[in-house]
Every structure is written in structure tokens, then in C-alpha cells.
Protein backbone atom coordinates (compact mmCIF):
# COMPACT_ATOMS: atom_id res chain seq x y z
CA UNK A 1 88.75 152.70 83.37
CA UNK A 2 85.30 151.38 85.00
CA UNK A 3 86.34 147.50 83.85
CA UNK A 4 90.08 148.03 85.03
CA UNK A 5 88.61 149.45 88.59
CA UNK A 6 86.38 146.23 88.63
CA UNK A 7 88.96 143.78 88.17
CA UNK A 8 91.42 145.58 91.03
CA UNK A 9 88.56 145.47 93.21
CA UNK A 10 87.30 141.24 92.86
CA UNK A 11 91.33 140.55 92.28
CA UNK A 12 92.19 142.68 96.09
CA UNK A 13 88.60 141.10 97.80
CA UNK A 14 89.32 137.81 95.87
CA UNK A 15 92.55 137.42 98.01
CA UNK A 16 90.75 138.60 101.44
CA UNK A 17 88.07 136.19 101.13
CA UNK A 18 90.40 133.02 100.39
CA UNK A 19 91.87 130.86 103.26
CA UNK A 20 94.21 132.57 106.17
CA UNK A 21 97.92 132.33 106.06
CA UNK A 22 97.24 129.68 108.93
CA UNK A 23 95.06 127.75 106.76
CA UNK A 24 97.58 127.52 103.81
CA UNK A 25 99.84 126.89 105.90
CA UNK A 26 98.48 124.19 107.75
CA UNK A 27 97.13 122.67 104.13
CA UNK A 28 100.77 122.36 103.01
CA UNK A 29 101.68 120.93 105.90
CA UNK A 30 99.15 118.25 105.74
CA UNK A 31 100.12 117.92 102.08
CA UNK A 32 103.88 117.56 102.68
CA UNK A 33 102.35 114.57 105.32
CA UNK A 34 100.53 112.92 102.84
CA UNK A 35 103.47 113.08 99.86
CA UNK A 36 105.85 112.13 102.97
CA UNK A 37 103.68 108.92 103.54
CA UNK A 38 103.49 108.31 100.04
CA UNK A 39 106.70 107.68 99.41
CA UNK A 40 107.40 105.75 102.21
CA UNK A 41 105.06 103.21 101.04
CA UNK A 42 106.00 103.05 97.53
CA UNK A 43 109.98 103.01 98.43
CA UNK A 44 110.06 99.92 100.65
CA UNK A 45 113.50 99.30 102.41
CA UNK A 46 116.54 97.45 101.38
CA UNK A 47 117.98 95.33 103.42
CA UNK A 48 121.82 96.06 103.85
CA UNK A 49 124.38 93.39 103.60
CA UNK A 50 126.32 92.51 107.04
CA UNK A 51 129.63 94.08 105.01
CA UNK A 52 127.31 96.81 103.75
CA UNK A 53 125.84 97.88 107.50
CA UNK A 54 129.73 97.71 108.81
CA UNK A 55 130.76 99.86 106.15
CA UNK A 56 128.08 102.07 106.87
CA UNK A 57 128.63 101.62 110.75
CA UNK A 58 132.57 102.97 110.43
CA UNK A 59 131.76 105.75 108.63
CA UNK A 60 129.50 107.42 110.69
CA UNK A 61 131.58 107.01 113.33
CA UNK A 62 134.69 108.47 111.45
CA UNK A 63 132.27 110.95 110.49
CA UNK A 64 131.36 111.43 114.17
CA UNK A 65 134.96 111.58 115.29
CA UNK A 66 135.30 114.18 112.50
CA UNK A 67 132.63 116.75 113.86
CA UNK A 68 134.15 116.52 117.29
CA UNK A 69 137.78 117.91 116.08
């Protein structure tokens, strides 16, 4: 019992002593940053055909007209 009462006690002050919510949060976010970056540099951009871009062009605007209905 006295070993089981020790570990409840450093596992409940364990999780009081850590970093805030606001912290954690604010880590991930900085994380998600970082990652975002990441792979934006290792992904460079393709360049899109003149056809490719027109394709692409009409069918956001069908798309478009489609929302509207």
C-alpha cells in the first residue's frame, strides 16, 4: 500500500509540475510551424502546363458556379 500511495502521489504532482495547457499548446503550435515549413522546402513546386493551369482554371470556376446553386 505505502509504494502504491507513493507512485499516485509523484504520478498526480508529476502532471502539476509539467508545462500549462498554454504551453503545450503553444509548443505544438510552433511544432506544426516548423513541420509546415519543412515540407514546403523539401516539396518544391511544379510548374503547370498552359493546358494544365486552364484545365485547372475551368474547374474551379465550374466548381464555383456549383456552390452558388
Amino acid at each position: 500500500m505505502a509504494q502504491r500511495s507513493d507512485r499516485d502521489q509523484k504520478g498526480s504532482a508529476g502532471k502539476n509540475q509539467g508545462t500549462s495547457k498554454d504551453q503545450r499548446e503553444r509548443m505544438r503550435d510552433d511544432m506544426r510551424e516548423v513541420n509546415r515549413d519543412r515540407n514546403r522546402q523539401e516539396r518544391p513546386r511544379q510548374q503547370l502546363s498552359p493546358q494544365e493551369r486552364e484545365k485547372l482554371r475551368r474547374d474551379i470556376q465550374d466548381a464555383n458556379r456549383d456552390l452558388r446553386r
